[in-house]
C-alpha atoms as a PDB file:
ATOM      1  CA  UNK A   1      12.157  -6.659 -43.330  1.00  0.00           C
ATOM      2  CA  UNK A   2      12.891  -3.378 -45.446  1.00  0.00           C
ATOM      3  CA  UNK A   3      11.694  -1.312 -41.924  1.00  0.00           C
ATOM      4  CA  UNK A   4      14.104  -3.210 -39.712  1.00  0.00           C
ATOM      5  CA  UNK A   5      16.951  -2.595 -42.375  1.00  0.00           C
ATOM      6  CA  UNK A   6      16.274   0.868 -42.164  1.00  0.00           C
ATOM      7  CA  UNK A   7      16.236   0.794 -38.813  1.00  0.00           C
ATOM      8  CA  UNK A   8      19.303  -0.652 -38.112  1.00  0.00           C
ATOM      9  CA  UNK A   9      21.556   1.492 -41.335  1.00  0.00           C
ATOM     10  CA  UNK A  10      19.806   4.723 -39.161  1.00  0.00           C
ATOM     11  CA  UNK A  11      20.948   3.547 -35.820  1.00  0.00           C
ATOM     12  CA  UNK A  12      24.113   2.483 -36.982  1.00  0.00           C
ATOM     13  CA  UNK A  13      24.879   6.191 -38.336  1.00  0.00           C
ATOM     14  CA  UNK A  14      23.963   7.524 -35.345  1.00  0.00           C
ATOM     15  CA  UNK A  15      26.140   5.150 -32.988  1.00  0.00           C
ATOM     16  CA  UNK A  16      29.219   5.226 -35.168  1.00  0.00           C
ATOM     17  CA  UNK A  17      29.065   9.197 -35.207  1.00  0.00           C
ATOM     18  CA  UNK A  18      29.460   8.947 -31.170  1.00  0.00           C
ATOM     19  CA  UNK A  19      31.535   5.817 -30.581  1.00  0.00           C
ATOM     20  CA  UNK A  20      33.754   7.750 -32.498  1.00  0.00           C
ATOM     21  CA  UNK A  21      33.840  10.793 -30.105  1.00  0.00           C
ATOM     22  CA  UNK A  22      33.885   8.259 -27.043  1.00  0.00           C
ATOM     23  CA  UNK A  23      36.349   9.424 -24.254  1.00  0.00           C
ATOM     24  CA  UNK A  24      38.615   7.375 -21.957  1.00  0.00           C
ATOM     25  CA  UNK A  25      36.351   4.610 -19.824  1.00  0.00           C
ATOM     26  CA  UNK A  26      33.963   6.241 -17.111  1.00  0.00           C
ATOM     27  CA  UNK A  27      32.455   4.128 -14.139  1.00  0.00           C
ATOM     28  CA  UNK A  28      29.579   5.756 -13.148  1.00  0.00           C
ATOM     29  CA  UNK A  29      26.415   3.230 -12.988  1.00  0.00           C
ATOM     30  CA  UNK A  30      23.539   3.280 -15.086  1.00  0.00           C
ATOM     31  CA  UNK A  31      20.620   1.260 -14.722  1.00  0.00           C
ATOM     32  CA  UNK A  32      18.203   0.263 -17.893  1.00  0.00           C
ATOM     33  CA  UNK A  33      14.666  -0.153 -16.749  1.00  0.00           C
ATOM     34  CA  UNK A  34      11.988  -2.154 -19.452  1.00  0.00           C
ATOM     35  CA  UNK A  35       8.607  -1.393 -18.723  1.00  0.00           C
ATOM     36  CA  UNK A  36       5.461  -3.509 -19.761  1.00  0.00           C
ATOM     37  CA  UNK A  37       6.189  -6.885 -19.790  1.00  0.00           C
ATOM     38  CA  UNK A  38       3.856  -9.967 -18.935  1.00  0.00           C
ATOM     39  CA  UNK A  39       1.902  -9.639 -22.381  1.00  0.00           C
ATOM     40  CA  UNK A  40       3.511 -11.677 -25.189  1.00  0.00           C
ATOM     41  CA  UNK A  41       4.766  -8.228 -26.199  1.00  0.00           C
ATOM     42  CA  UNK A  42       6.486  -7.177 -29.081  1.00  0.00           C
ATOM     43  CA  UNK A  43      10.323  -6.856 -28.489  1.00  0.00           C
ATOM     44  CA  UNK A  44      10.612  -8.775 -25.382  1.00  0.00           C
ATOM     45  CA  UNK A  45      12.830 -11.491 -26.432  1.00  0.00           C
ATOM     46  CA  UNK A  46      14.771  -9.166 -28.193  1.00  0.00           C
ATOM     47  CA  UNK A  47      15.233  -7.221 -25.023  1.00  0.00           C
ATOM     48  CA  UNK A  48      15.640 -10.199 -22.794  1.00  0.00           C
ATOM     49  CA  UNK A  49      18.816 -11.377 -24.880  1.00  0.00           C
ATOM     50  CA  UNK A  50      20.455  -8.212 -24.488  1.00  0.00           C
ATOM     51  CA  UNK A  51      24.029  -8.990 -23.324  1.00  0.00           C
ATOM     52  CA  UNK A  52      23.880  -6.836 -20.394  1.00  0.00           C
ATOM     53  CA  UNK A  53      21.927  -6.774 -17.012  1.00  0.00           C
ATOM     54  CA  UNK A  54      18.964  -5.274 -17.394  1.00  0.00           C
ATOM     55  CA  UNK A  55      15.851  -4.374 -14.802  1.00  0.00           C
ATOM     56  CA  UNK A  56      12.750  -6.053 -16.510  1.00  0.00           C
ATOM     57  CA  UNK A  57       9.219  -4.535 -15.009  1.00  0.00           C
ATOM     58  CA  UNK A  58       6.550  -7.349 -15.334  1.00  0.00           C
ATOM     59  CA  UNK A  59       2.285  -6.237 -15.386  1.00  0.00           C
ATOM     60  CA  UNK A  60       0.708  -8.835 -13.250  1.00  0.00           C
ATOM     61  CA  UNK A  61      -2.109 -10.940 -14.057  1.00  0.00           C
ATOM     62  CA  UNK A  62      -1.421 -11.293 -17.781  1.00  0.00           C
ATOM     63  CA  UNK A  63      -1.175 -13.849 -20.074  1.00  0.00           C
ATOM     64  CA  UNK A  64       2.846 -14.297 -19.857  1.00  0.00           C
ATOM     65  CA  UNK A  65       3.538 -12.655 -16.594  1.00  0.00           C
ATOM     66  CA  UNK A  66       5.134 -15.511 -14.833  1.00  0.00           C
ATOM     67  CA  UNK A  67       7.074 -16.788 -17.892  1.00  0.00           C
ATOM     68  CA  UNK A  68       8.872 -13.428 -18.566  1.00  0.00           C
ATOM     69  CA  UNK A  69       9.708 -13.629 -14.995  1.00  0.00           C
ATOM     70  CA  UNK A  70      11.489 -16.541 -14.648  1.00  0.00           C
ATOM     71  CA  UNK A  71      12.684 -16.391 -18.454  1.00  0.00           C
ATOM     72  CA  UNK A  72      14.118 -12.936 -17.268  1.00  0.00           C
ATOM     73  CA  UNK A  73      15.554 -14.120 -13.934  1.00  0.00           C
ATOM     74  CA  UNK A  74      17.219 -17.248 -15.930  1.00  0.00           C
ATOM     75  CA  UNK A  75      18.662 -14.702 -18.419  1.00  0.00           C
ATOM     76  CA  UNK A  76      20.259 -12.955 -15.071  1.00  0.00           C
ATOM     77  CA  UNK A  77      18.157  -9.465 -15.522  1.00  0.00           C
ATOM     78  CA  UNK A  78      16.179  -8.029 -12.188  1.00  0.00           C
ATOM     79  CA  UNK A  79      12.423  -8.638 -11.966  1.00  0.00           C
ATOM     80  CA  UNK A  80      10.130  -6.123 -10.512  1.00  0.00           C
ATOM     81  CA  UNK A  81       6.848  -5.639 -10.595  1.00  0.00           C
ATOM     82  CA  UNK A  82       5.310  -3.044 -13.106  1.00  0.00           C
ATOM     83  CA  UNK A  83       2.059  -2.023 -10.813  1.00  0.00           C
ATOM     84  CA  UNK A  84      -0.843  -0.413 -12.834  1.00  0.00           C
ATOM     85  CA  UNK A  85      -2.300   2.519 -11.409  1.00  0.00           C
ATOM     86  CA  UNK A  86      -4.425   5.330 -12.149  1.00  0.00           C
ATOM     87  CA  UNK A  87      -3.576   7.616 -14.781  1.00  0.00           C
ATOM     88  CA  UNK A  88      -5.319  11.308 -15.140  1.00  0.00           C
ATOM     89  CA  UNK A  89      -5.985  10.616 -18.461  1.00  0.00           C
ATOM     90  CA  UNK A  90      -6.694   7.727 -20.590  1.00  0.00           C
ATOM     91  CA  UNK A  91      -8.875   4.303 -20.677  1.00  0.00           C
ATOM     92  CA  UNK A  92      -9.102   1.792 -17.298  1.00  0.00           C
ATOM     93  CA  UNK A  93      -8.368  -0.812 -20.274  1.00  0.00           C
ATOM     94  CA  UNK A  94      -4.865   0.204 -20.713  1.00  0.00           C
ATOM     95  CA  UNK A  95      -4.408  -0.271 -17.411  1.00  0.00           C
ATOM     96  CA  UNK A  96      -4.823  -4.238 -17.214  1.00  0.00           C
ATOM     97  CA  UNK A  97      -6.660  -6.422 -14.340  1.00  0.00           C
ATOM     98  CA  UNK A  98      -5.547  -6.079 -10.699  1.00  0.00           C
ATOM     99  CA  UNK A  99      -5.052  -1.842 -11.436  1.00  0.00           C
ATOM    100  CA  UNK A 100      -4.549   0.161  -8.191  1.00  0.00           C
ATOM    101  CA  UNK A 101      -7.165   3.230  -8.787  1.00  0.00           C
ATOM    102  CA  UNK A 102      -8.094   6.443  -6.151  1.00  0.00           C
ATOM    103  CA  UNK A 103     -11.657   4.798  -5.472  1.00  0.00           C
ATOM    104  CA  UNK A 104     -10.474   1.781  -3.878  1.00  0.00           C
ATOM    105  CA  UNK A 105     -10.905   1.122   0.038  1.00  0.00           C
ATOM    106  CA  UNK A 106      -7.273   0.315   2.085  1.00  0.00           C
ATOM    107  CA  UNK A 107      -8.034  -2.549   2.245  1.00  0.00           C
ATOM    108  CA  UNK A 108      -8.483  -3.706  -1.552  1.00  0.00           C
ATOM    109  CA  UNK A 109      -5.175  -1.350  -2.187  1.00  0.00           C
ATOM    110  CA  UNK A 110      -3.174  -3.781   0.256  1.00  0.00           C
ATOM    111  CA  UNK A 111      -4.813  -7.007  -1.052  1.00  0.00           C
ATOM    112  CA  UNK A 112      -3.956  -5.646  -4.760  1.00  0.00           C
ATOM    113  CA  UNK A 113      -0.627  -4.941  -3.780  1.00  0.00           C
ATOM    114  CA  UNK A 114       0.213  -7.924  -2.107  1.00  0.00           C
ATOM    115  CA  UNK A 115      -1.181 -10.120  -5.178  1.00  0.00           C
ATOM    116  CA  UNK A 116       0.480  -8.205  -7.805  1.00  0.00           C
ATOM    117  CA  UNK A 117       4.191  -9.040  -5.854  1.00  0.00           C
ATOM    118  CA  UNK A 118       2.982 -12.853  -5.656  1.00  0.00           C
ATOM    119  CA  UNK A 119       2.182 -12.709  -8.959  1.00  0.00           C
ATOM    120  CA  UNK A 120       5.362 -12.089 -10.314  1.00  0.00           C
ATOM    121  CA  UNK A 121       8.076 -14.148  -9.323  1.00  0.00           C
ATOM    122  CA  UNK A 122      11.246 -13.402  -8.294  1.00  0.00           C
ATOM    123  CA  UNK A 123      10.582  -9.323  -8.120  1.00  0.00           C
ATOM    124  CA  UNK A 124      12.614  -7.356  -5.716  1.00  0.00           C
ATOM    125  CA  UNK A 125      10.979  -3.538  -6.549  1.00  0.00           C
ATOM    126  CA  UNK A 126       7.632  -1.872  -7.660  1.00  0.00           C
ATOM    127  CA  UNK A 127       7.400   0.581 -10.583  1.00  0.00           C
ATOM    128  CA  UNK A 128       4.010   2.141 -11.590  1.00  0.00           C
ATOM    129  CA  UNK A 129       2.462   1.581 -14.974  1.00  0.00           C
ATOM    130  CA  UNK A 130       0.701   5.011 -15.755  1.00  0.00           C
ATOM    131  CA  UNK A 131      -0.164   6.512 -12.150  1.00  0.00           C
ATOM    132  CA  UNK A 132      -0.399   9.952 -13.123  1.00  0.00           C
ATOM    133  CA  UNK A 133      -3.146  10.212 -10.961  1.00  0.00           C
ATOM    134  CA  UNK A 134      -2.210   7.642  -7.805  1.00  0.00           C
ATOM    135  CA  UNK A 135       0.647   8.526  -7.396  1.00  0.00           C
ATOM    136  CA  UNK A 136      -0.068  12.721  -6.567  1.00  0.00           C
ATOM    137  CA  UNK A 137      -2.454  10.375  -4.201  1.00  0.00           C
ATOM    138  CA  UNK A 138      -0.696  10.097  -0.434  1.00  0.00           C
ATOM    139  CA  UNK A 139      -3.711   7.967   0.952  1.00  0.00           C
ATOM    140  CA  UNK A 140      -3.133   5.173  -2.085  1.00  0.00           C
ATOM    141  CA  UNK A 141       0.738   5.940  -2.040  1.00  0.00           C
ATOM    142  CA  UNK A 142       1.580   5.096   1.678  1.00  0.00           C
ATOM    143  CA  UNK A 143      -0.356   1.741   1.333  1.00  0.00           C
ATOM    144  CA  UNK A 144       1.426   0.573  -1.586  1.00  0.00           C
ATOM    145  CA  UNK A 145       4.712   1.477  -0.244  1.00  0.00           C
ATOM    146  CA  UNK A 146       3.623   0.308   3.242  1.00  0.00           C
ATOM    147  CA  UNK A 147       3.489  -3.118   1.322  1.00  0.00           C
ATOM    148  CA  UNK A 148       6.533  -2.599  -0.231  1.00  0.00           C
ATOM    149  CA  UNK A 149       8.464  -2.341   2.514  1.00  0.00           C
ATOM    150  CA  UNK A 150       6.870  -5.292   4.602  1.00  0.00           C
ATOM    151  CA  UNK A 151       7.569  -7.241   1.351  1.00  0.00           C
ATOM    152  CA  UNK A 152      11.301  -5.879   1.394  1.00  0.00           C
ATOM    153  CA  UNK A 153      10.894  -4.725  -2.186  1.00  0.00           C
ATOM    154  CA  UNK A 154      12.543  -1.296  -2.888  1.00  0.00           C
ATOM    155  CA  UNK A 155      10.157   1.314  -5.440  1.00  0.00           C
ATOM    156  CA  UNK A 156      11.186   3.116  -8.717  1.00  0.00           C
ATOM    157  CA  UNK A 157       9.391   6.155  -9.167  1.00  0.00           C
ATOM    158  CA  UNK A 158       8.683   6.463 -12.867  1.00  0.00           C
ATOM    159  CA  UNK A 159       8.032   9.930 -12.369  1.00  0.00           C
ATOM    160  CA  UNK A 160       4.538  10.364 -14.444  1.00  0.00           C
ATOM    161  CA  UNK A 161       3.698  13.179 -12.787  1.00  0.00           C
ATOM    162  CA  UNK A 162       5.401  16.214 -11.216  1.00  0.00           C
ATOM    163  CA  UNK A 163       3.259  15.925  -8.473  1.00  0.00           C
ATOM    164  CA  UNK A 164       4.340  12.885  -7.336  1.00  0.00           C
ATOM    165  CA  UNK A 165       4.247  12.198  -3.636  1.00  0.00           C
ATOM    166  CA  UNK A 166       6.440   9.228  -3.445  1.00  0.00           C
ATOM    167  CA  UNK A 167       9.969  10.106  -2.403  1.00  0.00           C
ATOM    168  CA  UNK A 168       8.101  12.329   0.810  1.00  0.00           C
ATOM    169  CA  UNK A 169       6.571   8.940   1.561  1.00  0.00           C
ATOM    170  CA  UNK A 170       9.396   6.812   0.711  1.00  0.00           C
ATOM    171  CA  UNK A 171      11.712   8.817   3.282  1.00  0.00           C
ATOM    172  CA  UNK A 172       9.030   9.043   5.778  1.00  0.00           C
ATOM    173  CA  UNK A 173       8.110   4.598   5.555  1.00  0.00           C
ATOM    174  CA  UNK A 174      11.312   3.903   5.005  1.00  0.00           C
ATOM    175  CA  UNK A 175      11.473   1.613   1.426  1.00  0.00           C
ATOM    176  CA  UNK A 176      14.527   2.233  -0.531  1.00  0.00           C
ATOM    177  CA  UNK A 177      13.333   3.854  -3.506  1.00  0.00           C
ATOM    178  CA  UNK A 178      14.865   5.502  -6.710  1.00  0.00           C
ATOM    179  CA  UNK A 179      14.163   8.192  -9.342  1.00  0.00           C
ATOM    180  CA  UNK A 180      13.657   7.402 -13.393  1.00  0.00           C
ATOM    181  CA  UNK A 181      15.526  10.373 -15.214  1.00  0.00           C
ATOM    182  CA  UNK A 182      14.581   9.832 -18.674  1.00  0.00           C
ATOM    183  CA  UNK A 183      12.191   7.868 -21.227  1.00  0.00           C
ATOM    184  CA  UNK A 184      13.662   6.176 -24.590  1.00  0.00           C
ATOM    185  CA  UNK A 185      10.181   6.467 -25.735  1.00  0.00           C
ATOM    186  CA  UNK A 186       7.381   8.719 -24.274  1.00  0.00           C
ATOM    187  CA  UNK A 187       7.616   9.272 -28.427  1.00  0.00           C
ATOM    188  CA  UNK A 188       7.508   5.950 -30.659  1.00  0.00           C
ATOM    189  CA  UNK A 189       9.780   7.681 -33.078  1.00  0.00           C
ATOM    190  CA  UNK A 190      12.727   6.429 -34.345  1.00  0.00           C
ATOM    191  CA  UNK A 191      14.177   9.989 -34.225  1.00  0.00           C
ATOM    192  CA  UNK A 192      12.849  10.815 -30.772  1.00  0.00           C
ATOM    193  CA  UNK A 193      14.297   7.482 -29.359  1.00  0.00           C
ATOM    194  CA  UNK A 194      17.531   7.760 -30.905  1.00  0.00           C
ATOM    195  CA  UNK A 195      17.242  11.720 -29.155  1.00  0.00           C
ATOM    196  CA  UNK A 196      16.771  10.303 -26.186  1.00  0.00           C
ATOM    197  CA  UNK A 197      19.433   7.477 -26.697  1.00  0.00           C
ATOM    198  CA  UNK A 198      21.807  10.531 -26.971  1.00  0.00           C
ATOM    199  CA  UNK A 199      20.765  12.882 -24.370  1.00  0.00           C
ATOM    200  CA  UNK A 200      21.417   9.504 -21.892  1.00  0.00           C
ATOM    201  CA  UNK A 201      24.782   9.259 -23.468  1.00  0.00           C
ATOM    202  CA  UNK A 202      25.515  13.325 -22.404  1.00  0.00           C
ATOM    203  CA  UNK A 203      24.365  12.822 -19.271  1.00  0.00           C
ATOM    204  CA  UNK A 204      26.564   9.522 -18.229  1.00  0.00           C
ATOM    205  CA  UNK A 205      29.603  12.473 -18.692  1.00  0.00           C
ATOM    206  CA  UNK A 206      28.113  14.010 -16.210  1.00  0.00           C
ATOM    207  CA  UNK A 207      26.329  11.900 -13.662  1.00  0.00           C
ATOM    208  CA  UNK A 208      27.390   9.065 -11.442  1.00  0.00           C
ATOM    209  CA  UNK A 209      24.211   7.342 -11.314  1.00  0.00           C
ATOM    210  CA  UNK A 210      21.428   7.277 -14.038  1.00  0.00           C
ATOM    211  CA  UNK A 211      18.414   5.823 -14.691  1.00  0.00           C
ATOM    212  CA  UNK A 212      16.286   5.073 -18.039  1.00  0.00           C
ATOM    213  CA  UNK A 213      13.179   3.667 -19.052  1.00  0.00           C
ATOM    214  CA  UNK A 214      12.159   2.116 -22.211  1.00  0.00           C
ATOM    215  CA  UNK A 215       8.927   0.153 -23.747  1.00  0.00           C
ATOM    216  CA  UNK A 216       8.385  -3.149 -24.998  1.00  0.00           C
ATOM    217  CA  UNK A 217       4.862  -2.875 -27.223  1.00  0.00           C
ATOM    218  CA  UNK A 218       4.836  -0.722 -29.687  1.00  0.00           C
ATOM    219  CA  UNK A 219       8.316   0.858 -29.587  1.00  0.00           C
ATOM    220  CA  UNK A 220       9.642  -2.617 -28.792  1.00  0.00           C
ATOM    221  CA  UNK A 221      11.856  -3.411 -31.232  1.00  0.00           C
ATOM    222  CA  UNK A 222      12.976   0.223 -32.456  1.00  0.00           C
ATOM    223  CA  UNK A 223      14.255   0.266 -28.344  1.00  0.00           C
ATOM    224  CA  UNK A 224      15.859  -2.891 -28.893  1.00  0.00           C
ATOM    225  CA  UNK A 225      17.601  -2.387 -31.844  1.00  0.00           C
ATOM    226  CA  UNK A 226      18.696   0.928 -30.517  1.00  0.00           C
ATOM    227  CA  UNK A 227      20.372  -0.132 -27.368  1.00  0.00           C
ATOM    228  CA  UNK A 228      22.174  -3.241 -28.954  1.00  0.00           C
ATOM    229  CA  UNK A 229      24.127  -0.641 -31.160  1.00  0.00           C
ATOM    230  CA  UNK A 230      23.974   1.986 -27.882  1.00  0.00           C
ATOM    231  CA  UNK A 231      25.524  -0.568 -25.262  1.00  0.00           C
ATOM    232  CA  UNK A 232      28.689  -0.475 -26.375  1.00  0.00           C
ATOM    233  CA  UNK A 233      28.774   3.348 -26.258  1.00  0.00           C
ATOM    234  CA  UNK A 234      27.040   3.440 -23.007  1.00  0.00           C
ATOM    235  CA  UNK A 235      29.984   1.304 -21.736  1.00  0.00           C
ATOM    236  CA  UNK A 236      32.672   3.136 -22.352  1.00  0.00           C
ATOM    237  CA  UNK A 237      30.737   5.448 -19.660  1.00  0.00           C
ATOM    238  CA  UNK A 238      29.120   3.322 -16.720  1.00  0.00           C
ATOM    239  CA  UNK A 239      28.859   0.352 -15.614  1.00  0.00           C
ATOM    240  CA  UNK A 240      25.381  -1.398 -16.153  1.00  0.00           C
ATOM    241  CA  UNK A 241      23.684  -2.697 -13.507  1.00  0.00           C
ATOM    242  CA  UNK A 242      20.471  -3.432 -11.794  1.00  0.00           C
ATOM    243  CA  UNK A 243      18.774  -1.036 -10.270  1.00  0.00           C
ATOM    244  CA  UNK A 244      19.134  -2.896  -6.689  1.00  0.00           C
ATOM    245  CA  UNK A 245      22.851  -1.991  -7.110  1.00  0.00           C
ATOM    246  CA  UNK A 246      22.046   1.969  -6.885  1.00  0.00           C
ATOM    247  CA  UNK A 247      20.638   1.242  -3.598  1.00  0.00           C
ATOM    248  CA  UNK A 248      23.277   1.338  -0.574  1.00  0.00           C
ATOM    249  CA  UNK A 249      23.046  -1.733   1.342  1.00  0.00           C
ATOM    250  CA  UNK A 250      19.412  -3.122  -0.346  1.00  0.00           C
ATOM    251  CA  UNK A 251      20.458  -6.687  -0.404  1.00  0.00           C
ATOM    252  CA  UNK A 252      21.168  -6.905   3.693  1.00  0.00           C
ATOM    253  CA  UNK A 253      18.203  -4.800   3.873  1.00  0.00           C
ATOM    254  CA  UNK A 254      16.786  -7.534   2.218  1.00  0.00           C
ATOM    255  CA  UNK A 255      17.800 -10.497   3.943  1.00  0.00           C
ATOM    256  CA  UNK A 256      16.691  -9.347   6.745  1.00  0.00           C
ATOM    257  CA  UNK A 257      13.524  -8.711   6.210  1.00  0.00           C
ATOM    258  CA  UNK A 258      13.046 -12.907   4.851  1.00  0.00           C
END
């Protein structure tokens, strides 16, 4: 109790000291992207009762995948599907059952592919969880977003790697796809989220589109805590939407493809 009341007296300073400095009302768009759920995580109601729309990224195959998804969808947020892949460093076990690694055959990439997006209903887009490694891969790449687009899901490049192949590929298949800009919390700190928090804020003066990623799990409820004080502030610049409403046209691109 005594962490979470420091918490919120330290995010409090730090929103007051720039809600204060707020300018006159921007509309640009930015969309908030939660990675990770599907797990019984920590911070996931929390996030899921934000009171804006956010895009919710579900693992498949895990204990609570379906119920966040429909929980989510009920709540009015955009469900995608948080695909693990193959990192260049780290253990397989992070990575969760179903994981789309560089030693698989095409034909056990497409089968994954296509039972991660049953497994997870309602999702409209792919992100990758990890995928440092599979996705600087063009052979596992172009079957995954092969899938995507027969699916008529659109992909979010989380951007784990600057070696990324995925917006060549994208362009060349065809999916709609989009770029993440920034992490809350590639650092579980308190001071590096709130950092970040701020550096998103800068950048909505600046940008008409932007795009954000943050954690449930361990940094859970410090991301939490630190948009319901940051919304407000983050309002007063953009609009925030799904991420399907960054992408011209995406729901007649979907329909037709149903």
């Amino acid at each position: 109790m005594k962490k979470l009341i420091i918490i919120s007296f330290l995010l409090t300073a730090f929103f007051n000291k720039n809600i204060a400095g707020a300018k006159e009302p921007y509309k640009n768009d930015l969309a908030i992207v939660i990675d990770d759920l599907g797990n019984n995580m920590r911070g996931t109601d929390e996030m899921l009762q934000l009171p804006v729309t956010l895009t919710v990224a579900i693992m498949p195959f895990l204990e609570t995948t379906s119920e966040d998804a429909k929980k989510a969808h009920s709540l009015g947020h955009e469900v995608i599907v948080h695909m693990p892949m193959e990192p260049l460093h780290g253990k397989k076990s992070w990575l969760g059952p179903g994981a789309i690694t560089t030693d698989l055959s095409d034909e056990e990439i497409r089968k994954r592919v296509n039972a991660a997006i049953d497994a997870v209903p309602f999702a409209i887009g792919m992100n990758h969880h990890m995928g440092s490694k599979a996705t600087a891969d063009e052979r596992v790449m172009r079957i995954v977003l092969e899938v995507c687009k027969e699916r008529g899901l659109y992909y979010l490049d989380s951007k784990t790697t600057g070696k990324t192949v995925i917006p060549m590929l994208a362009k060349e298949i065809g999916v709609p796809y989009l770029e993440n800009e920034l992490f809350f919390d590639d650092q579980y700190t308190l001071r590096h989220i709130l950092k970040q928090a701020n550096k998103l804020s800068d950048s909505l003066d600046r940008r008409k589109t932007s795009i954000a990623i943050g954690h449930v799990g361990i940094s859970g409820m410090k991301v939490a805590t630190m948009l319901k004080n940051y919304i407000p502030l983050y309002e007063n610049k953009a609009h925030i939407v799904p991420l399907s409403e960054l992408i011209p046209q995406f729901e007649l691109i979907n329909e037709r493809l149903q």
